[in-house]
PDB file of N, CA and C in Angstrom:
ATOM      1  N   UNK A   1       0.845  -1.174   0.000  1.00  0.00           N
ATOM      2  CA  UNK A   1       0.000   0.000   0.000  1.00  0.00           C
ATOM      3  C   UNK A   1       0.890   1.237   0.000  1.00  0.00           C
ATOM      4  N   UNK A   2       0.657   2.431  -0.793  1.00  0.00           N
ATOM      5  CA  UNK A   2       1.187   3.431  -0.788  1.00  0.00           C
ATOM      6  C   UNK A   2       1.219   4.321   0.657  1.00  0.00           C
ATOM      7  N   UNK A   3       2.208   4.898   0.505  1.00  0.00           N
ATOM      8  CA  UNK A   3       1.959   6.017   1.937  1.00  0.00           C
ATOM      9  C   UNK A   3       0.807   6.949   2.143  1.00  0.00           C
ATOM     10  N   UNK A   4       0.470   7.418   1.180  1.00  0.00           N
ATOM     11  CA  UNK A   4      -0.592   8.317   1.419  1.00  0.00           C
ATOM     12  C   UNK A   4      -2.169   7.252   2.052  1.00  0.00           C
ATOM     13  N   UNK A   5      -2.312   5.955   1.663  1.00  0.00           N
ATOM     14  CA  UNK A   5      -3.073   5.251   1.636  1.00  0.00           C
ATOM     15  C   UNK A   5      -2.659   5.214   3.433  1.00  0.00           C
ATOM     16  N   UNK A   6      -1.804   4.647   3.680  1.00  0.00           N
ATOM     17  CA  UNK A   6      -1.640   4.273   5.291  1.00  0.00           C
ATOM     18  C   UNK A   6      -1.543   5.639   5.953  1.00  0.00           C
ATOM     19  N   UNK A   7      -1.459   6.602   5.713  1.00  0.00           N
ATOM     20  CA  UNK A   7      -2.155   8.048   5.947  1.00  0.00           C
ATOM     21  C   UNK A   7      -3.326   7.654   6.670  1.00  0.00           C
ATOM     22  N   UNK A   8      -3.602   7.652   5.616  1.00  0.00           N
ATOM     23  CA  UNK A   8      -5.162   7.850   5.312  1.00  0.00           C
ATOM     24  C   UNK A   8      -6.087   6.908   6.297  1.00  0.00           C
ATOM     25  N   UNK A   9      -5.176   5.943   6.267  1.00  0.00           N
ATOM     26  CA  UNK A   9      -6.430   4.870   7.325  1.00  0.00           C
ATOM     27  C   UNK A   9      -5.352   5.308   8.398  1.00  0.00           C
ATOM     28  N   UNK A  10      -4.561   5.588   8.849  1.00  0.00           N
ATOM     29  CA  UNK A  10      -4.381   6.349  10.237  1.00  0.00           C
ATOM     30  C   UNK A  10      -5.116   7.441  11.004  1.00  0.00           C
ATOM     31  N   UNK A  11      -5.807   8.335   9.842  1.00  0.00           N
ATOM     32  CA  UNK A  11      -6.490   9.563   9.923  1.00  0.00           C
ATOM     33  C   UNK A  11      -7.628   8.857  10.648  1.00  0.00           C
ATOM     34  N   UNK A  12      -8.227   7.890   9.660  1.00  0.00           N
ATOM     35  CA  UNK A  12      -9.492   7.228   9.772  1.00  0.00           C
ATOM     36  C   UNK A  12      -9.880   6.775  11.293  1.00  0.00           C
ATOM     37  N   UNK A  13      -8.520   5.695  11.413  1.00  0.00           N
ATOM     38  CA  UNK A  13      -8.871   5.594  12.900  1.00  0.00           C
ATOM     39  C   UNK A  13      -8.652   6.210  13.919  1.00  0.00           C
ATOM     40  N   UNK A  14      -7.957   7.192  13.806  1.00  0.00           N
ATOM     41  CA  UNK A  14      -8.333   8.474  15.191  1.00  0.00           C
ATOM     42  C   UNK A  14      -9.412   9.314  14.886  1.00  0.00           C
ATOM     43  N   UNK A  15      -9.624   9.681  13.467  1.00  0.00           N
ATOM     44  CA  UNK A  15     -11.049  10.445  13.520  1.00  0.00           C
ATOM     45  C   UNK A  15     -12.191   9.442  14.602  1.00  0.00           C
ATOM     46  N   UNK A  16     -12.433   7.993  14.609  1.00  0.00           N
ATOM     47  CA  UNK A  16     -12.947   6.995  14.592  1.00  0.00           C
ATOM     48  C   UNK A  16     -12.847   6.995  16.251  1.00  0.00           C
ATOM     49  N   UNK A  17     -11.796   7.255  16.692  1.00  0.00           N
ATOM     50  CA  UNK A  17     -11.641   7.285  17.832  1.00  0.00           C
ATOM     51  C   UNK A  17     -12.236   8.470  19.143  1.00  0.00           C
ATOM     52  N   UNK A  18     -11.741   9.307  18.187  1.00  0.00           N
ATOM     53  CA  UNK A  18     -12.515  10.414  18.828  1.00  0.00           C
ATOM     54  C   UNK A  18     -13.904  11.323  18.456  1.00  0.00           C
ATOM     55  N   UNK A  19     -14.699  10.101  17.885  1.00  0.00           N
ATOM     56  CA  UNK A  19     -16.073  10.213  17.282  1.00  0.00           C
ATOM     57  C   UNK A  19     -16.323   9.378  18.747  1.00  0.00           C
ATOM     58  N   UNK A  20     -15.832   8.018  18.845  1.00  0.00           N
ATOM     59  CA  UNK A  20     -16.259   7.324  19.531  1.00  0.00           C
ATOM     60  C   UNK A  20     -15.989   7.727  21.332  1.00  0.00           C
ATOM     61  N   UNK A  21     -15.574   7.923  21.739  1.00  0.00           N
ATOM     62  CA  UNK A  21     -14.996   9.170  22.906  1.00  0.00           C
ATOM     63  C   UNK A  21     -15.792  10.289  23.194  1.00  0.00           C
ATOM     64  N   UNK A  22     -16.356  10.833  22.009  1.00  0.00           N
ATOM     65  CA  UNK A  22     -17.198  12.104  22.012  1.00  0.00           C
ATOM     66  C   UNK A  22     -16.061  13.498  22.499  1.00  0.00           C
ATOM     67  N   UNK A  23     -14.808  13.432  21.990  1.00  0.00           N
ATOM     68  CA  UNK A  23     -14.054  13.995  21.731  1.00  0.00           C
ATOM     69  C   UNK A  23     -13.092  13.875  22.881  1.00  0.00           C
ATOM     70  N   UNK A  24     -12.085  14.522  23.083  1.00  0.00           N
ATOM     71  CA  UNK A  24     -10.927  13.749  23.534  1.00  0.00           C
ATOM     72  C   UNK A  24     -10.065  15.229  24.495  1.00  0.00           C
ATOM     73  N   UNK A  25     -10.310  14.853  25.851  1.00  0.00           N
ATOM     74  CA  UNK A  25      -9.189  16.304  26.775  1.00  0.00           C
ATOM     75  C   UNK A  25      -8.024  16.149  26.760  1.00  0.00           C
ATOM     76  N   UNK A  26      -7.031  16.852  26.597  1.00  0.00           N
ATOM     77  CA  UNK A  26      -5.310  16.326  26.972  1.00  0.00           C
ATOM     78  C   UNK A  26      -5.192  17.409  27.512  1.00  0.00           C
ATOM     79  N   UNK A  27      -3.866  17.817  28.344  1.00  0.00           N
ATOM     80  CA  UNK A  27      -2.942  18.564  29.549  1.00  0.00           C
ATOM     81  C   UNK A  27      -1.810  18.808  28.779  1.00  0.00           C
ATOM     82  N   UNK A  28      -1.587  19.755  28.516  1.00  0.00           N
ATOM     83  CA  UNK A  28      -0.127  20.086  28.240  1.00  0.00           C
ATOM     84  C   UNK A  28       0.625  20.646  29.355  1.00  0.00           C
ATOM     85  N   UNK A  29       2.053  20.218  29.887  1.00  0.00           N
ATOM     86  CA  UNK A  29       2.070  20.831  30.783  1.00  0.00           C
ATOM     87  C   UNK A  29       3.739  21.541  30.232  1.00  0.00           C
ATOM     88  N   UNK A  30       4.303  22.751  30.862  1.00  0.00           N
ATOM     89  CA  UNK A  30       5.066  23.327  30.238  1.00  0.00           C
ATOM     90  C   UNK A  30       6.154  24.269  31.713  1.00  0.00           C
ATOM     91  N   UNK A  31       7.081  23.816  31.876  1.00  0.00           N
ATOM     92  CA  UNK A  31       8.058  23.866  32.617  1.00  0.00           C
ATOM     93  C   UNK A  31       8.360  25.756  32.678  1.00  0.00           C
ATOM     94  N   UNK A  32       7.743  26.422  33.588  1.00  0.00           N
ATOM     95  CA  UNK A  32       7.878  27.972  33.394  1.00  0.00           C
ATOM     96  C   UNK A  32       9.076  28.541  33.962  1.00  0.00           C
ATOM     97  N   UNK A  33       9.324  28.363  35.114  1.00  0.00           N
ATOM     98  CA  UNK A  33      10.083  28.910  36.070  1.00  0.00           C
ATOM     99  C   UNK A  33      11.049  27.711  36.863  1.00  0.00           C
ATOM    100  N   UNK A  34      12.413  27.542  36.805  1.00  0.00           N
ATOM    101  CA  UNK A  34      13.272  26.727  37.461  1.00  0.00           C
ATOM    102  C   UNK A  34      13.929  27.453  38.424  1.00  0.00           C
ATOM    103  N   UNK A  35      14.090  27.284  39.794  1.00  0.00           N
ATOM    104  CA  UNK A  35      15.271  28.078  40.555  1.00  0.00           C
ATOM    105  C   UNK A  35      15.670  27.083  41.155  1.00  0.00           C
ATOM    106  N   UNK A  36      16.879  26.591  41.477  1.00  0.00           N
ATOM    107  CA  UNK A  36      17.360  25.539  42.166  1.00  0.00           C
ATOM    108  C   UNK A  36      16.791  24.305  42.160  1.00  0.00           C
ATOM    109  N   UNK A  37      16.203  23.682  43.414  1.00  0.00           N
ATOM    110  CA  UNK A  37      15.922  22.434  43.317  1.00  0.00           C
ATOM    111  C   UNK A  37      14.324  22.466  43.510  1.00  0.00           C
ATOM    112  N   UNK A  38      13.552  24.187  43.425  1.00  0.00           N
ATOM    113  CA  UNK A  38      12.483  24.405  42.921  1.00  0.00           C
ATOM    114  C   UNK A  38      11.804  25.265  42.017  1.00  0.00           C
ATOM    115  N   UNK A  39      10.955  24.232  41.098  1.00  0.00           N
ATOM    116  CA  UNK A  39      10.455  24.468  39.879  1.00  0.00           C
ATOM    117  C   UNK A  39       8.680  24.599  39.964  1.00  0.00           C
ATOM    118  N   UNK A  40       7.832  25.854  39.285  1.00  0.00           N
ATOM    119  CA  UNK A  40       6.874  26.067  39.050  1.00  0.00           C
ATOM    120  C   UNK A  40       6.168  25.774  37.677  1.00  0.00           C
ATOM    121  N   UNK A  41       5.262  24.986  37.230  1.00  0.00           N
ATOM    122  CA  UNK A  41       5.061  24.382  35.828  1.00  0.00           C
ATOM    123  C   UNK A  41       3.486  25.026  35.833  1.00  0.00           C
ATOM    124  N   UNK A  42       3.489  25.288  34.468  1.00  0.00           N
ATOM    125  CA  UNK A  42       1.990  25.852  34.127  1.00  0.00           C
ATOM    126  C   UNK A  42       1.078  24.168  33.305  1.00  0.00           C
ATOM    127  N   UNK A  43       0.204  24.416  33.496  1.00  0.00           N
ATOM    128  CA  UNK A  43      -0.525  23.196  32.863  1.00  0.00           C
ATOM    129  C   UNK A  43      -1.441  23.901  31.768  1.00  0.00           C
ATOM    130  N   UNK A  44      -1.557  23.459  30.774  1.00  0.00           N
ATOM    131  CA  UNK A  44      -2.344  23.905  29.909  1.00  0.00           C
ATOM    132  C   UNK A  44      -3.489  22.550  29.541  1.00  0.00           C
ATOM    133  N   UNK A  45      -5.053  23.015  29.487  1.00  0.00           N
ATOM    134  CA  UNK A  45      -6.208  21.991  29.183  1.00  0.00           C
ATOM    135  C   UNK A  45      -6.209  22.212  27.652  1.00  0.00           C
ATOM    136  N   UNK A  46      -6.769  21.062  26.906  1.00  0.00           N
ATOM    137  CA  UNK A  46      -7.340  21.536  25.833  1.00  0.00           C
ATOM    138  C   UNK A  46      -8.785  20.405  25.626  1.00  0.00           C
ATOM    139  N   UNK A  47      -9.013  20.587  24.364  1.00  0.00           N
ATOM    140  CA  UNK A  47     -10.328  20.004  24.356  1.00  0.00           C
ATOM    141  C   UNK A  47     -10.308  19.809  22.636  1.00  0.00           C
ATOM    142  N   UNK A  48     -10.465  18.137  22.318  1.00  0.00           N
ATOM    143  CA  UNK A  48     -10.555  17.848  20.739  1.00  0.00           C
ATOM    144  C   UNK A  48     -12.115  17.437  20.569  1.00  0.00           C
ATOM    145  N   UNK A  49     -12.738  18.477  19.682  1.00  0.00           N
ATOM    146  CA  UNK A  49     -14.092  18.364  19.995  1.00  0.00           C
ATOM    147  C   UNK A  49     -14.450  16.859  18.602  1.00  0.00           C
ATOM    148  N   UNK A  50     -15.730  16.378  19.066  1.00  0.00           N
ATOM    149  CA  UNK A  50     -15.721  15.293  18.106  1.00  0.00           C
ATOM    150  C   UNK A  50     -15.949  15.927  16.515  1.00  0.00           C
ATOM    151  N   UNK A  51     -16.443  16.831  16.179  1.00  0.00           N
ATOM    152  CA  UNK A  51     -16.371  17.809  15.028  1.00  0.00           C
ATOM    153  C   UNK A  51     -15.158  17.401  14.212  1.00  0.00           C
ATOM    154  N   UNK A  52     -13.480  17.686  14.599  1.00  0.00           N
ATOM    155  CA  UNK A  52     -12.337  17.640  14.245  1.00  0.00           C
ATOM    156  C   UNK A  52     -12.590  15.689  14.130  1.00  0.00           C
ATOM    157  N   UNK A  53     -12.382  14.807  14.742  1.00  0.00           N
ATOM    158  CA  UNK A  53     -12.901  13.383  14.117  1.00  0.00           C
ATOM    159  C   UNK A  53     -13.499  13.088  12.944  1.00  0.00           C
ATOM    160  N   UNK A  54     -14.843  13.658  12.681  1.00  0.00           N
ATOM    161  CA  UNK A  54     -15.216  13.995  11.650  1.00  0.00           C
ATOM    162  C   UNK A  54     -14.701  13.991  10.396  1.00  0.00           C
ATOM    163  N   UNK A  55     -13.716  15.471  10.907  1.00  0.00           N
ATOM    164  CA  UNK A  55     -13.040  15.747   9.428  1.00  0.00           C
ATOM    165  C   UNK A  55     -12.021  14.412   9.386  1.00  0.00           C
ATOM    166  N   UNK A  56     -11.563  14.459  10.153  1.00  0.00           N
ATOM    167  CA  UNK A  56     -10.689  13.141  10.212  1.00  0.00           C
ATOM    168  C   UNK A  56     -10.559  11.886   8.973  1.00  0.00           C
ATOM    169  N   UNK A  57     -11.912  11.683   9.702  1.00  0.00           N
ATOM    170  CA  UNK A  57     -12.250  10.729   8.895  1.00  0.00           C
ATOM    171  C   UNK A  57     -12.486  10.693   7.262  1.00  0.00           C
ATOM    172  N   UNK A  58     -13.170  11.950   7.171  1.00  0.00           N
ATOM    173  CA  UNK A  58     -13.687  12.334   5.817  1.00  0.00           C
ATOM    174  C   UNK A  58     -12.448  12.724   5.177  1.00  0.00           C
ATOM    175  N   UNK A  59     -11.446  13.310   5.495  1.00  0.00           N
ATOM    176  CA  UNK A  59      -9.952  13.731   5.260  1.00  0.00           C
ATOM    177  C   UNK A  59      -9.153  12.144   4.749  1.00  0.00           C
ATOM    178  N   UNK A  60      -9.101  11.331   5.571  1.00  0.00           N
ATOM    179  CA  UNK A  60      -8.466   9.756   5.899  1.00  0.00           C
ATOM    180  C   UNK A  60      -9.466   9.244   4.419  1.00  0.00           C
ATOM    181  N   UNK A  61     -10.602   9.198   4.118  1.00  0.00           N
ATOM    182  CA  UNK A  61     -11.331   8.726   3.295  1.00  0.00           C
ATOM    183  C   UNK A  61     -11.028   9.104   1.370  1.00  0.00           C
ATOM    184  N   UNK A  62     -10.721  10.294   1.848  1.00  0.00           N
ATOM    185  CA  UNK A  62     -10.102  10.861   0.379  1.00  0.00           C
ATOM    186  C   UNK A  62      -9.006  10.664   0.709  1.00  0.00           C
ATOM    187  N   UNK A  63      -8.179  10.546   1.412  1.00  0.00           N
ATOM    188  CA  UNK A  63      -6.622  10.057   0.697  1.00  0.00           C
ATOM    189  C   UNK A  63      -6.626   8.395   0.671  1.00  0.00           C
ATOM    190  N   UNK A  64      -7.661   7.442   1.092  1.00  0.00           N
ATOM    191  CA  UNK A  64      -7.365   6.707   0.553  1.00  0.00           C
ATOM    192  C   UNK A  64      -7.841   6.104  -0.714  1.00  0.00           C
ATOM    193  N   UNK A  65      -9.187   6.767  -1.011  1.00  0.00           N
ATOM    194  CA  UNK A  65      -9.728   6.830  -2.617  1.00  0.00           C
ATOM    195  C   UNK A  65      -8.655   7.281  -3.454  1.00  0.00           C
ATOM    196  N   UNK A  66      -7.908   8.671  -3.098  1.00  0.00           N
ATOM    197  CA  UNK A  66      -7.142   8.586  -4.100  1.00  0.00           C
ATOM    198  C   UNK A  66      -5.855   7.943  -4.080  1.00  0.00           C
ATOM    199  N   UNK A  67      -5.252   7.481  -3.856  1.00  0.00           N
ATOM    200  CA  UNK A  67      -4.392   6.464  -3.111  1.00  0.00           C
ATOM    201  C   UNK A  67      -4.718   5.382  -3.949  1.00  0.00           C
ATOM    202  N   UNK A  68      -5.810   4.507  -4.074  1.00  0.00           N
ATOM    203  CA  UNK A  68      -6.264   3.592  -4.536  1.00  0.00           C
ATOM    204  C   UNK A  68      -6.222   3.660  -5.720  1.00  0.00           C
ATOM    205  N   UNK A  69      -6.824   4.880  -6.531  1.00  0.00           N
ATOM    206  CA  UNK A  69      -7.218   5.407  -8.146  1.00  0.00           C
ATOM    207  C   UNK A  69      -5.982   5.653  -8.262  1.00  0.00           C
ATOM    208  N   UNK A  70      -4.516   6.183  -7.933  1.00  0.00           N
ATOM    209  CA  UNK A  70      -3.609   6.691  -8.714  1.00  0.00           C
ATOM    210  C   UNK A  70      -2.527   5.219  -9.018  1.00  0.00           C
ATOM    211  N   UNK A  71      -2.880   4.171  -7.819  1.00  0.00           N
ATOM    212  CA  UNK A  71      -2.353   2.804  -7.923  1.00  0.00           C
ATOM    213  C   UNK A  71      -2.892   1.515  -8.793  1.00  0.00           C
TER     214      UNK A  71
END
């Protein structure tokens, strides 16, 4: 299978994933301030709404149609 094809069904199954989840929270967390042997870290939330899955999928779906047609 071409690369764009295994793209494509990679896309598929995280769109797939976070359809199924009903979208998906992660934490970023990010190291602000170090002084000696104490350190203050900021955390950042985010939020992957199931919308972005969606495209995912529909994104993952055309690259592997065309993927398929150019092979």
């Amino acid at each position: 299978m071409r690369p764009l094809g295994i793209v494509g069904i990679l896309l598929i199954l995280a769109g797939a994933a976070v359809l199924a989840l009903r979208g998906v929270s992660y934490t970023k967390e990010r190291q602000s301030v170090q002084v000696g042997p104490l350190g203050i870290t900021a955390e950042r939330k985010g939020f992957i709404p199931p919308v972005v899955g969606l495209a995912a999928i529909i994104v993952g779906g055309v690259l592997v149609f065309s993927a398929r047609r150019r092979g």
